[in-house]
Protein backbone atom coordinates (compact mmCIF):
# COMPACT_ATOMS: atom_id res chain seq x y z
CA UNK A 1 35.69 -89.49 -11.69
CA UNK A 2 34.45 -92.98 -12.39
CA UNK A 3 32.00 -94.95 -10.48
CA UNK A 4 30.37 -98.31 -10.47
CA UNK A 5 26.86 -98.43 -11.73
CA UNK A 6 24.41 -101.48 -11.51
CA UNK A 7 24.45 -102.16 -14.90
CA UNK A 8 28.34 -103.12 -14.38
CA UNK A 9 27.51 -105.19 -11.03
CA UNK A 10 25.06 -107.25 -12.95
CA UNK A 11 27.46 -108.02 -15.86
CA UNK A 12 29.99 -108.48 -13.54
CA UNK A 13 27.75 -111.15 -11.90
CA UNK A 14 27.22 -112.84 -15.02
CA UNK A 15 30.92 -113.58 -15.63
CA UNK A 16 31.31 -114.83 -12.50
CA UNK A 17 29.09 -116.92 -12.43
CA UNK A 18 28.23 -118.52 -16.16
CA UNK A 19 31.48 -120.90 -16.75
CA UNK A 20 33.49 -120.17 -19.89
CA UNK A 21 32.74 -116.12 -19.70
CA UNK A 22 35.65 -114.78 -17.17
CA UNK A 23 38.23 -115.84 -20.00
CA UNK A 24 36.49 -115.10 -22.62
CA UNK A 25 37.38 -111.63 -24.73
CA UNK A 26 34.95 -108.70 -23.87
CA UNK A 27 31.56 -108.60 -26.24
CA UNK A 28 31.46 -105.56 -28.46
CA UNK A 29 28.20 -104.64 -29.62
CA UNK A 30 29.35 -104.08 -33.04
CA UNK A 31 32.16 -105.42 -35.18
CA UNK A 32 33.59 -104.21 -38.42
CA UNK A 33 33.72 -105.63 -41.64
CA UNK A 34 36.16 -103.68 -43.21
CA UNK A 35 34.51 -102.33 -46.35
CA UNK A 36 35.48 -98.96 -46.28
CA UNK A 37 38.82 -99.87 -45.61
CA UNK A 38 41.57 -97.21 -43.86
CA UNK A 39 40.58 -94.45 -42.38
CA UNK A 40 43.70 -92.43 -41.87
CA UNK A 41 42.66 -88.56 -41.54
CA UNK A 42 45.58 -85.67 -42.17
CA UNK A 43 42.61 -83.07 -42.74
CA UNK A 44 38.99 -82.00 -41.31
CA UNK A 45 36.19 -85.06 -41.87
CA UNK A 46 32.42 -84.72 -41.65
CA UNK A 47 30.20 -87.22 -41.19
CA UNK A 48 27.01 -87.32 -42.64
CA UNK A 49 25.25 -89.75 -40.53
CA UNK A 50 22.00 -89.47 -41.97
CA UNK A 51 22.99 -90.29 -45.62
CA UNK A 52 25.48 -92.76 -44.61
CA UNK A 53 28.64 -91.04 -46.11
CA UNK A 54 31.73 -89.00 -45.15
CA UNK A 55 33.52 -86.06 -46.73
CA UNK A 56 37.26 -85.61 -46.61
CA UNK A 57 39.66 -83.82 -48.94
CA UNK A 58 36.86 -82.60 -50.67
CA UNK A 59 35.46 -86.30 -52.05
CA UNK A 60 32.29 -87.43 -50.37
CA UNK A 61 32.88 -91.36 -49.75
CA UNK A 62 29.06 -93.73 -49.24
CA UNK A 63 28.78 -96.88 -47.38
CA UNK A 64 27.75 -96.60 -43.65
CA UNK A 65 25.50 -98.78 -42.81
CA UNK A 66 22.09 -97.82 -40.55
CA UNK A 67 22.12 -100.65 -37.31
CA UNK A 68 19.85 -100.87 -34.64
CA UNK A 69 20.80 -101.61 -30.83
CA UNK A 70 18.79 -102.02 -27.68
CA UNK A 71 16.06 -104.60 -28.87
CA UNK A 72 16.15 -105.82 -25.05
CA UNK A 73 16.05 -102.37 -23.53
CA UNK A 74 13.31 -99.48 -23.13
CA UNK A 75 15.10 -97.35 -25.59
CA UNK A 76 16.13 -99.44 -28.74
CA UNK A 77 17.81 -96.96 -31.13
CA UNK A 78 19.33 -96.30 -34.70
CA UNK A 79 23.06 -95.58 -35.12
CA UNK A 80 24.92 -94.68 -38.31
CA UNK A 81 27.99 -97.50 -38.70
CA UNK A 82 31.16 -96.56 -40.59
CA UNK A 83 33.50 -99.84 -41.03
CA UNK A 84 37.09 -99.35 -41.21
CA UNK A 85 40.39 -102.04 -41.47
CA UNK A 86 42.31 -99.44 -39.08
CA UNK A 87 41.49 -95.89 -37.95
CA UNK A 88 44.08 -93.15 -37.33
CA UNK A 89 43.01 -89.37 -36.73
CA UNK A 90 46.32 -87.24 -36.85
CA UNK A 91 47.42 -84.42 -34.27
CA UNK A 92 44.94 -81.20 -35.46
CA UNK A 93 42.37 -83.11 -37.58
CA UNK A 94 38.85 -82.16 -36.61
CA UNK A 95 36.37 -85.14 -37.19
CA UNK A 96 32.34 -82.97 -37.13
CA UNK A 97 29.10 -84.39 -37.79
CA UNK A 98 26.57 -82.32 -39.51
CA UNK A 99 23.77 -84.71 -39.75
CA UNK A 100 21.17 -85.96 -36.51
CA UNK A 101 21.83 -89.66 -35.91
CA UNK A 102 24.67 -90.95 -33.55
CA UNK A 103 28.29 -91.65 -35.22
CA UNK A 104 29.57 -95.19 -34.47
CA UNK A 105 33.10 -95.63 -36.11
CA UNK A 106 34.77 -99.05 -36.24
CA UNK A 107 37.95 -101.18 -37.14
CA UNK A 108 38.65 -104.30 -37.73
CA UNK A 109 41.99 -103.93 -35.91
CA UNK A 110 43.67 -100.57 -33.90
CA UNK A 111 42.77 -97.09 -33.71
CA UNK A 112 44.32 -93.99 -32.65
CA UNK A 113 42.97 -90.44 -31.72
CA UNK A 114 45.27 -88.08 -31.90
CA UNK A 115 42.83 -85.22 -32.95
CA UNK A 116 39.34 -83.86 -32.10
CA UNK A 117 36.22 -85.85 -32.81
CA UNK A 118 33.66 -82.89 -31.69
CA UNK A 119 30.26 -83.30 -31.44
CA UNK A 120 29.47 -80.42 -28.85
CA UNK A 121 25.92 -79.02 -29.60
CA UNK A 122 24.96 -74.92 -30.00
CA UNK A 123 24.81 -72.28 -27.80
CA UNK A 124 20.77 -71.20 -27.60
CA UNK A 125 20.36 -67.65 -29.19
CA UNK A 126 20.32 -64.41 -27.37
CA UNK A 127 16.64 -62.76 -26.56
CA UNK A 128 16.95 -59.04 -27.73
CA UNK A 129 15.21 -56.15 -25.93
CA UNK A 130 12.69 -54.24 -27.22
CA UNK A 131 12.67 -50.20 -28.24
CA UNK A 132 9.88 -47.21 -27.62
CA UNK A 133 7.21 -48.32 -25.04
CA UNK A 134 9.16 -51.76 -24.90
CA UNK A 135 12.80 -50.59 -24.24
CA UNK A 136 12.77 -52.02 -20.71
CA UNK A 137 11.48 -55.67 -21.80
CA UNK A 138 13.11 -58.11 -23.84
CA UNK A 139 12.48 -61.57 -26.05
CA UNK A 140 13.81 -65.04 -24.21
CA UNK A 141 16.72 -66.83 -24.57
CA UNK A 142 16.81 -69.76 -26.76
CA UNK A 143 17.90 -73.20 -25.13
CA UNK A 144 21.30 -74.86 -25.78
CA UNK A 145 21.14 -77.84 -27.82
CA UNK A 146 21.94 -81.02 -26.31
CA UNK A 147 25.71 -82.83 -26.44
CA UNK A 148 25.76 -86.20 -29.37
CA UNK A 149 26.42 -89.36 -29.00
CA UNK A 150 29.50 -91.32 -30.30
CA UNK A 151 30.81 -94.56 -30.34
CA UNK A 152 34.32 -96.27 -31.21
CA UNK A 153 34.74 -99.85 -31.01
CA UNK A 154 37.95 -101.91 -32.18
CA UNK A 155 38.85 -105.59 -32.58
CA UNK A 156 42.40 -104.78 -30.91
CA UNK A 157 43.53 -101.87 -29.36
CA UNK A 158 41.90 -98.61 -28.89
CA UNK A 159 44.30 -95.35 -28.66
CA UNK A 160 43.20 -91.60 -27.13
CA UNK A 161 46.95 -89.58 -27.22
CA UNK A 162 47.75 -86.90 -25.54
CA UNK A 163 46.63 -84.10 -28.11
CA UNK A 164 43.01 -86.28 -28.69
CA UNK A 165 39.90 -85.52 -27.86
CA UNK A 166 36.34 -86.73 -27.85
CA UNK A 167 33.63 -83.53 -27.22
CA UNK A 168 29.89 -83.79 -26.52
CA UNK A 169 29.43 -81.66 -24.47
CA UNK A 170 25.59 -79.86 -24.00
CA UNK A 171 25.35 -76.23 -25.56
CA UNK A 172 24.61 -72.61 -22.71
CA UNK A 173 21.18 -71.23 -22.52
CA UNK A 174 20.73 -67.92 -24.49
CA UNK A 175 20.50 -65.00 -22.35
CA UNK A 176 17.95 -62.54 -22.25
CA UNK A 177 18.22 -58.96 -22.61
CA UNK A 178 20.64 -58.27 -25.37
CA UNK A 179 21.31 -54.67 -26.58
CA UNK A 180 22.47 -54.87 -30.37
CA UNK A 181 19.28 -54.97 -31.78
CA UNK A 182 16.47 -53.91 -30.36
CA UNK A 183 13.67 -55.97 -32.40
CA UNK A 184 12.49 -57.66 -29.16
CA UNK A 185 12.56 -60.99 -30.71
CA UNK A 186 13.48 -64.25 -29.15
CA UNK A 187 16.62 -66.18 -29.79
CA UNK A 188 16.50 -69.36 -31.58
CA UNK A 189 17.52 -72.68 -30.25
CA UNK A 190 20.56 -73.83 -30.45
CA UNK A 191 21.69 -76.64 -32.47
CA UNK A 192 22.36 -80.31 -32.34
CA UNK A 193 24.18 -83.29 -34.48
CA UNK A 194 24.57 -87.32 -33.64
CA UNK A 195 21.33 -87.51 -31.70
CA UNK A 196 21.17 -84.65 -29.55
CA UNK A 197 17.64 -82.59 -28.87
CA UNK A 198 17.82 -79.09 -30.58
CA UNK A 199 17.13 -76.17 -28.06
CA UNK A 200 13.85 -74.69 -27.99
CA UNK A 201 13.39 -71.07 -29.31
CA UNK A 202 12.87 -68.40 -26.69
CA UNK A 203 9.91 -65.96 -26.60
CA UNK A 204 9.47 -62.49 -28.22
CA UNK A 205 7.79 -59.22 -27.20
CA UNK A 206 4.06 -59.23 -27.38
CA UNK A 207 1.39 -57.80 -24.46
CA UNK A 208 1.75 -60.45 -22.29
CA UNK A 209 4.92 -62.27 -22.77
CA UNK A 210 5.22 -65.24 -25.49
CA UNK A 211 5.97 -68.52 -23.70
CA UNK A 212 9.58 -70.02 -24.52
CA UNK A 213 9.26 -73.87 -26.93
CA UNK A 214 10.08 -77.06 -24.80
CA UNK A 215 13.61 -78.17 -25.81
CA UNK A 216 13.37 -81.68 -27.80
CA UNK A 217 15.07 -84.75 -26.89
CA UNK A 218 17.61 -87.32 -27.78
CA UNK A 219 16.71 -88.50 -31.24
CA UNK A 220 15.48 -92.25 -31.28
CA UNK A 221 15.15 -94.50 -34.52
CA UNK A 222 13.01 -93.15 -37.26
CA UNK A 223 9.81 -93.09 -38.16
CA UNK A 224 7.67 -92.02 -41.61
CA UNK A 225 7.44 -88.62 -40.12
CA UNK A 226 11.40 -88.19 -39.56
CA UNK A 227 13.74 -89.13 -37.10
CA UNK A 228 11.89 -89.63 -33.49
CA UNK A 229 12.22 -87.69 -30.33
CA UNK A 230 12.72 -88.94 -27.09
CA UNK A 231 11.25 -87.16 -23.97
CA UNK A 232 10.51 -83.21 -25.23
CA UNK A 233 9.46 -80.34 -23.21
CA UNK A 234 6.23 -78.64 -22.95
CA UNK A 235 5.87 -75.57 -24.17
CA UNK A 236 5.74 -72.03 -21.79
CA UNK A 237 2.28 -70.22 -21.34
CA UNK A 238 1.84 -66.83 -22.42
CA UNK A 239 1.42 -64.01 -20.38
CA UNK A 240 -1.45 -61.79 -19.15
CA UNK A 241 -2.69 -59.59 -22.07
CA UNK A 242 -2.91 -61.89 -24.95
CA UNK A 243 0.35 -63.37 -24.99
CA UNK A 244 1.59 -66.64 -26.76
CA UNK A 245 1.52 -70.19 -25.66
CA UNK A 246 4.60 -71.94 -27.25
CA UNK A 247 4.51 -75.15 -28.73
CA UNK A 248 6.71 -78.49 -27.22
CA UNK A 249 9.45 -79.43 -28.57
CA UNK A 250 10.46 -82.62 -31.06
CA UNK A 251 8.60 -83.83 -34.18
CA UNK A 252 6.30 -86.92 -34.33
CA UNK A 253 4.25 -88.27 -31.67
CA UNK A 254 6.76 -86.82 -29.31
CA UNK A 255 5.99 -83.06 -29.69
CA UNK A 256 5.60 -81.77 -26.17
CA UNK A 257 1.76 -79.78 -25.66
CA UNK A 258 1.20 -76.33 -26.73
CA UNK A 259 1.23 -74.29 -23.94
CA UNK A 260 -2.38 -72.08 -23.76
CA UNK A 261 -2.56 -68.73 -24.57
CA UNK A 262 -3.19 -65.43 -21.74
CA UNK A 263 -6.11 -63.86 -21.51
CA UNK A 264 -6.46 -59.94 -20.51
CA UNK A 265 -5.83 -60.55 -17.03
CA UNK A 266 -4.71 -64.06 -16.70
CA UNK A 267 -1.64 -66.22 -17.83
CA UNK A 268 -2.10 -69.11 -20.26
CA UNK A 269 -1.32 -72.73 -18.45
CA UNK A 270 2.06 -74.26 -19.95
CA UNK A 271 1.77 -77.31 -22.14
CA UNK A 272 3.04 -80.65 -20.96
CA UNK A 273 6.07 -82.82 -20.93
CA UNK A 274 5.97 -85.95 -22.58
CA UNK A 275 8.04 -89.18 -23.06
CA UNK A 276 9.24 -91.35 -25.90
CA UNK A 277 5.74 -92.54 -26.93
CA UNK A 278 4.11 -89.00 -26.78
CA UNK A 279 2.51 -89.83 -23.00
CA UNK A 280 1.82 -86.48 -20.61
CA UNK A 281 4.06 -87.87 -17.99
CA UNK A 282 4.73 -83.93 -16.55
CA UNK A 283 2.19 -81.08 -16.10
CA UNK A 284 2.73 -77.84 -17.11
CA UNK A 285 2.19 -75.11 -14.61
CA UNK A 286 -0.66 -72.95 -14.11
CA UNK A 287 -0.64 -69.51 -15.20
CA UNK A 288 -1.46 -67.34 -12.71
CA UNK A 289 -4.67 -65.57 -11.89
CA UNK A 290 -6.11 -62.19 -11.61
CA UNK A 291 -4.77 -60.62 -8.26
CA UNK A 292 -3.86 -63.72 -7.12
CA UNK A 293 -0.58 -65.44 -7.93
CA UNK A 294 2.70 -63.36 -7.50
CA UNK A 295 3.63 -65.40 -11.14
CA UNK A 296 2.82 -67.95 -13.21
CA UNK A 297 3.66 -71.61 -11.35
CA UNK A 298 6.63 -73.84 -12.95
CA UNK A 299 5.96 -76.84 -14.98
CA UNK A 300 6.61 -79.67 -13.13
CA UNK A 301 9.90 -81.67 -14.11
CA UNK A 302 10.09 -84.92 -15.52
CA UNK A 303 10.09 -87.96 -13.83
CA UNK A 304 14.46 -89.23 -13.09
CA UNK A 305 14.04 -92.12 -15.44
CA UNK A 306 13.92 -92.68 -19.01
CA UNK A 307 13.50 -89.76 -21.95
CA UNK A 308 11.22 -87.66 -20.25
CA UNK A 309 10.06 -84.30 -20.96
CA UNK A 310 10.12 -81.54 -18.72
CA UNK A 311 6.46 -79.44 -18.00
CA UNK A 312 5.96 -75.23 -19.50
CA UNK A 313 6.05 -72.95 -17.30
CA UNK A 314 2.49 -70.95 -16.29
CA UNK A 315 2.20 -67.31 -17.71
CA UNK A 316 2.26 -64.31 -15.85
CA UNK A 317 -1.12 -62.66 -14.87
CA UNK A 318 -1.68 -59.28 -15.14
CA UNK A 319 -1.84 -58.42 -10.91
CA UNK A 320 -3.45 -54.86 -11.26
CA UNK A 321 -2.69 -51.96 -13.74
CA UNK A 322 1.00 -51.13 -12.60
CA UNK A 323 2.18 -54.30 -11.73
CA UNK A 324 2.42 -57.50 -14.31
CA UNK A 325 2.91 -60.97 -12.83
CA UNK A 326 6.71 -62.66 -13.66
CA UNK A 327 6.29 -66.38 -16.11
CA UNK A 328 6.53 -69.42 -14.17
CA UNK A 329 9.98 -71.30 -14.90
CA UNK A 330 9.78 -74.94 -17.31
CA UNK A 331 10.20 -78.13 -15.52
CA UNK A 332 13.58 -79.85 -15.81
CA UNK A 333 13.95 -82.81 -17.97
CA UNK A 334 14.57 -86.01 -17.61
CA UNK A 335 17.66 -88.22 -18.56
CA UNK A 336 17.90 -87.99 -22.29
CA UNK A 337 14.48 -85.13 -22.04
CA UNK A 338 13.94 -82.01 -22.96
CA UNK A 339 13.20 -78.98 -21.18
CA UNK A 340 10.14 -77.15 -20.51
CA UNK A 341 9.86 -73.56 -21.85
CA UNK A 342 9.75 -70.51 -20.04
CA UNK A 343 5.86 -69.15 -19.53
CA UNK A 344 5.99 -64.86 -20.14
CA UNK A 345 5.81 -61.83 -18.23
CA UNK A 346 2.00 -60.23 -17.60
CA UNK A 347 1.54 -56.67 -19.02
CA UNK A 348 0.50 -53.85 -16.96
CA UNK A 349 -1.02 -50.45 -18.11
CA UNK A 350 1.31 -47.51 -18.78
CA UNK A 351 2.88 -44.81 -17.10
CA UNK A 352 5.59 -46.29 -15.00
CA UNK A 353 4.25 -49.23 -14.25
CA UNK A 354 5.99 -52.60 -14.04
CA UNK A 355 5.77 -55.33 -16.57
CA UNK A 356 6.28 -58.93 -15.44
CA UNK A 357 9.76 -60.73 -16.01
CA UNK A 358 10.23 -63.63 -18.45
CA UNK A 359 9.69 -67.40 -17.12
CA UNK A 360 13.22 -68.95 -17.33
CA UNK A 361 13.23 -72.41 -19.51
CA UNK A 362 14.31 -75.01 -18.21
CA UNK A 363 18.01 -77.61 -18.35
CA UNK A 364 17.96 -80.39 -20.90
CA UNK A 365 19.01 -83.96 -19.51
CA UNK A 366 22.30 -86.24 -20.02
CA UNK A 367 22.79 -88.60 -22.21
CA UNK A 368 24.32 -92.43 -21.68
CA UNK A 369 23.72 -94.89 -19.13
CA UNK A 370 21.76 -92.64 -17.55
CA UNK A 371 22.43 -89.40 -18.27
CA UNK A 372 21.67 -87.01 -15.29
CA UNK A 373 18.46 -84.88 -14.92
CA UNK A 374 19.13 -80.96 -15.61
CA UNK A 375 19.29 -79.01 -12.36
CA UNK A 376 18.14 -75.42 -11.45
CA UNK A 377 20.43 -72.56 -11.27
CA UNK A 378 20.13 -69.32 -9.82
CA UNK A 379 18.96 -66.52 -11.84
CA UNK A 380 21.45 -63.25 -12.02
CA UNK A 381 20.42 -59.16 -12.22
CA UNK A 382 16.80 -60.19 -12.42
CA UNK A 383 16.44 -61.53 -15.92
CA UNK A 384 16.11 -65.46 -16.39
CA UNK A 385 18.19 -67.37 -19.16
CA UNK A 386 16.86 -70.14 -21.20
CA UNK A 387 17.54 -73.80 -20.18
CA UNK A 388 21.13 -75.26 -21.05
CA UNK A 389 21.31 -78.29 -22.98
CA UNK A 390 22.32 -82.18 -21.43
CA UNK A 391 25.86 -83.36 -22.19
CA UNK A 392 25.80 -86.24 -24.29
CA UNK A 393 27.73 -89.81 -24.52
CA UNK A 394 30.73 -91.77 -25.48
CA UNK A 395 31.12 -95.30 -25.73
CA UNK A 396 34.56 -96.86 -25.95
CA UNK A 397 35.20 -100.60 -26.62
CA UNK A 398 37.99 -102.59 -27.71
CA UNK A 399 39.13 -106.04 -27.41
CA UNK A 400 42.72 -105.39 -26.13
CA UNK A 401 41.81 -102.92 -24.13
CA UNK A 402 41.53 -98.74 -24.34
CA UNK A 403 44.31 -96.55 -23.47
CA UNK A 404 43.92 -93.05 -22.41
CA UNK A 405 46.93 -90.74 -22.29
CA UNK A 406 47.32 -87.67 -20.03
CA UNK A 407 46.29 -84.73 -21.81
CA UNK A 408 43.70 -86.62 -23.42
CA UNK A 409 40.01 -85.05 -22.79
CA UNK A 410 36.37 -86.65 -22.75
CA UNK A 411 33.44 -84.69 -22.44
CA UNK A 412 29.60 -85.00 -21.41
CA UNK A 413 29.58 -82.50 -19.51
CA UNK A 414 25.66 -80.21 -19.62
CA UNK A 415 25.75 -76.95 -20.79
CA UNK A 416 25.28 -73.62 -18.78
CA UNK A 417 23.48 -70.46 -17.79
CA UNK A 418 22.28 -68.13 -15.13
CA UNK A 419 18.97 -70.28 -14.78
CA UNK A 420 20.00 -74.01 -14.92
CA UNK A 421 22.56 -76.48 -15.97
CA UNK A 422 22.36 -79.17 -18.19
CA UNK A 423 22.59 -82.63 -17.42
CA UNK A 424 25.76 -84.87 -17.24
CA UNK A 425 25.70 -87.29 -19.57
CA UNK A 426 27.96 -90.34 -19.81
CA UNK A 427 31.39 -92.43 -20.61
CA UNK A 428 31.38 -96.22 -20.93
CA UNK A 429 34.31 -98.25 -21.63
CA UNK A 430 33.90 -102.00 -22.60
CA UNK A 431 37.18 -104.06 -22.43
CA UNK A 432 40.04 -103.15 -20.20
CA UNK A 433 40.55 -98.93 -19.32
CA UNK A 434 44.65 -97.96 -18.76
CA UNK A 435 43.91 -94.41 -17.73
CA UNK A 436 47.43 -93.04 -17.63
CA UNK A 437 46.19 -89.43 -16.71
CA UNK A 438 43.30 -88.79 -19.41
CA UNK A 439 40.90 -86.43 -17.96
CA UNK A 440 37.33 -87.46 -17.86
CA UNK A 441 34.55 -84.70 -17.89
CA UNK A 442 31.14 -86.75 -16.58
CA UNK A 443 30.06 -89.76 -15.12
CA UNK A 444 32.12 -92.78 -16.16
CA UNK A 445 31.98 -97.04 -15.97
CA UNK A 446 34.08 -99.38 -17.44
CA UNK A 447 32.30 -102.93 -18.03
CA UNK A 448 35.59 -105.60 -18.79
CA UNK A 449 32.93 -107.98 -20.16
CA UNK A 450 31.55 -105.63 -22.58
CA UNK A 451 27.62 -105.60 -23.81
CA UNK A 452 25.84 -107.14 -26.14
CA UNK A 453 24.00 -105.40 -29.10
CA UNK A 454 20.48 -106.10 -27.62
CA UNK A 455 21.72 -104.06 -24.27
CA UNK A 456 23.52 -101.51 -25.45
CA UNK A 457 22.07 -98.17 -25.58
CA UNK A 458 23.66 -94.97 -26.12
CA UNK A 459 21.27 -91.56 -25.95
CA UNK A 460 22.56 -87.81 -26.68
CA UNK A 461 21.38 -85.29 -24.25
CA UNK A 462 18.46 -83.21 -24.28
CA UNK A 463 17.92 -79.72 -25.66
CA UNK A 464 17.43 -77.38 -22.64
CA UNK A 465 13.85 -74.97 -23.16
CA UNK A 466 13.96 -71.58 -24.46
CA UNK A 467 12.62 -68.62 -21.69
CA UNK A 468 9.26 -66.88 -22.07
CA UNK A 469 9.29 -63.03 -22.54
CA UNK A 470 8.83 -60.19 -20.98
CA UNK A 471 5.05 -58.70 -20.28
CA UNK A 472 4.87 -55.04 -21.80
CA UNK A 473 3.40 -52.02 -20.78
CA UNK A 474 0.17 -51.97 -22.80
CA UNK A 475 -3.33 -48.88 -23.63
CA UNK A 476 -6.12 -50.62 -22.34
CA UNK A 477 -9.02 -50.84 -19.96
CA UNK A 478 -8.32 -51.10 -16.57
CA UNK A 479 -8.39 -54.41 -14.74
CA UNK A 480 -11.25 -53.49 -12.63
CA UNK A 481 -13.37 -52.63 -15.72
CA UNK A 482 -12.41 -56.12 -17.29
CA UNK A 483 -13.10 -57.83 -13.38
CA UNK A 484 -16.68 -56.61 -14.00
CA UNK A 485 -17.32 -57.28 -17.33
CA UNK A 486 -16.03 -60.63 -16.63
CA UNK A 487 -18.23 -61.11 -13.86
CA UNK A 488 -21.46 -59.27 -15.44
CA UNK A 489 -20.60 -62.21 -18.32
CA UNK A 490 -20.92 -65.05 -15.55
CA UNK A 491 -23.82 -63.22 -14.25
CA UNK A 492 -25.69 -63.38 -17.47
CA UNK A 493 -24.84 -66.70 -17.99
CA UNK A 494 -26.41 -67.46 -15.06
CA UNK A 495 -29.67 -65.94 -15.87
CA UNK A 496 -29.17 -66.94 -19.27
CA UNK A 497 -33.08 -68.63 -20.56
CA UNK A 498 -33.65 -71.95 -21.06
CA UNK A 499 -34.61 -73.55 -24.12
CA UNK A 500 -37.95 -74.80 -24.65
């Protein structure tokens, strides 16, 4: 369904009211030069959009071009520019990216889609449960990756048939609990191309539950580390009993914080969110405390603007000997953010007693013009997935206007699972939109006086955050006997003498 945002009552306010731009043909923020000449594609193509090259028939062909966009915005960003004369992708063809910036195909004249252009990210990983003492507990889920971003702009008319399609859509959250192996390991993230976070990687078995990673966000332009992060998640806590803090996720200055490690009757504190500049701008929750709290808290979510990273979620404290504290869920991330990871489960002390659950990580945002925050789902049969990843965005320009055809398909929609979904991301047209039945999965606009380089934007969704594990049933003292050594340590700090 398509709605109006501000951005398109503002432009529409400019034409209206600066002389000479009603009439004038829509702006595209880029144009192509026509180097590469054709592009008319009988057989699968994959771009490489870091390397600036394409593969077809089995030749690699070079010259993309790297361009910048967004000078004038929050979020400038790098895109990967192929130039074509004319573009036609035949009935069956599968265009792929297999690289991490955003794809941005253009012609100096028509196009027509007539196949897939896919750019859907990765399903997270499963968690696997564990065997012997750990058979009832398993690793976490690792996050879906977050939905790319694409772009196709034409200097006449722009062409989606009814057999095309344009997918970027946000990968499902990993579940938890998994029965073909039994090696208690967490699942790994799941992957992403064109600019979308990668999922964080879920927790694995341990006394006192490993925290799940923050999912990472849309990639931004690069720096001498690598390719930037927006917004990433913080990482879970670890459980009661020694467990794991995870680390954020993304690279650079935009890793999100480690989350702390559990002590023998407490949960480690999950690790903040942060945004594109590496700034705390979401606390991770508090793991819980001996006795105290039924679980470890959640991490807080990210603020609803901007690349923002979602909080870790607090470990699990170890409640008494038969009874282990569940890991706090990650916060949600923000439009174009990642995730916060799942804190773990508390131990307990064998027989029969009851180890706490894994946190659950948390949804990955949209991508576009905003993309959508990820939202909270409910979690099924006890056991908590990892987050889902955000959908991710398509931008659509021509001069002459864009034509979709029933049948034809666009995607942003976030990913999946029994603990969250991930955000919707979004479709912008510049020019003129004929819809003649196309079916339109996400938030849509369609500005008819298109958008200048320095404004135009386009982010791929966030990578949702893996899940935290389960606490295990663990040989040990009994809490009561660590309550008092802890508090004859106090004590004798107390008294401790003073230096001369």
């Amino acid at each position: 369904m398509t709605r109006r945002s501000s951005l398109a009552w503002i432009v529409a306010l400019i034409v209206n009211v600066v002389p000479g731009l009603a009439v004038a043909a829509p702006i595209l923020p880029f144009t192509s030069d026509g180097h590469l000449n054709a592009f008319s594609a009988t057989s699968d193509v994959v771009f490489h959009t870091e390397d600036g090259s394409f593969t077809m028939n089995g030749m690699t062909t070079t010259g993309g071009r790297l361009v910048s966009a967004g000078a004038s915005t929050s979020l400038p960003s790098f895109y990967m520019v192929y130039d074509f004369t004319n573009i036609n992708i035949a009935a069956g063809v599968r265009i792929t990216v297999d690289q991490n910036l955003p794809l941005i195909l253009l012609a100096e004249t028509t196009a027509s889609v007539n196949g897939t252009i896919d750019l859907r990210a990765g399903q997270g990983n499963p968690g696997f449960v564990g065997s012997g003492i750990a058979a009832g507990s398993s690793g976490g889920g690792g996050g879906g990756g977050g939905g790319g971003a694409f772009g196709l702009f034409v200097g006449d008319t722009l062409t989606v048939r009814s057999s095309g399609k344009i997918l970027a859509s946000g990968g499902n959250g990993g579940s938890s609990d998994d029965t073909t192996k039994n090696t208690g390991r967490g699942g790994s993230g799941g992957s992403a191309v064109a600019g979308g976070g990668f999922g964080g990687d879920g927790g694995s078995l341990q006394a006192g539950g490993n925290g799940g990673r923050g999912g990472a966000g849309a990639v931004l332009k690069p720096n001498p580390n690598g390719f930037r992060f927006g917004g990433s998640g913080g990482g879970g806590g670890g459980g009661a009993s020694g467990g794991t803090g995870a680390a954020g996720g993304g690279n650079g200055v935009n890793v999100g914080g480690t989350g702390g490690n559990g002590g023998a009757i407490s949960g480690g504190d999950g690790g903040g969110g942060v945004n594109p500049v590496g700034m705390v701008v979401a606390n991770g929750g508090t793991g819980g405390g001996p006795g105290g709290q039924a679980a470890g808290k959640p991490g807080d979510d990210a603020p609803g603007t901007g690349a923002n990273g979602g909080g870790g979620g607090g470990g699990g404290s170890k409640l008494n000997d038969q009874l282990g504290a569940n890991g706090g869920r990650g916060g949600l991330g923000g439009p174009n953010g990642g995730g916060g990871g799942g804190g773990g489960g508390g131990a307990c002390i064998p027989v029969g007693c009851t180890p706490g659950g894994l946190g659950a990580g948390a949804a990955g945002g949209g991508g576009g013009f905003p993309g959508k925050n990820g939202t909270a789902g409910t979690a099924l049969n006890g056991k908590r997935a990892a987050g889902a990843g955000g959908g991710g965005a398509i931008a659509l320009g021509a001069i002459n206007g864009t034509t979709l055809f029933a049948g034809a398909l666009l995607d942003v929609t976030g990913g999946t699972s029994d603990s969250s979904t991930g955000g919707t991301g979004f479709v912008l047209f510049l020019g003129t939109l004929g819809n003649q039945g196309g079916d339109i999965r996400g938030n849509s606009d369609s500005l008819s006086a298109g958008l200048a380089n320095d404004n135009f934007f386009e982010l791929a969704g966030g990578g949702g955050g893996g899940s935290g594990a389960d606490g295990l049933p663990v040989s040990g003292p009994s809490t009561l006997w660590l309550l008092g050594l802890s508090m004859a340590g106090v004590a004798g700090w107390r008294h401790r003498p003073r230096m001369g």
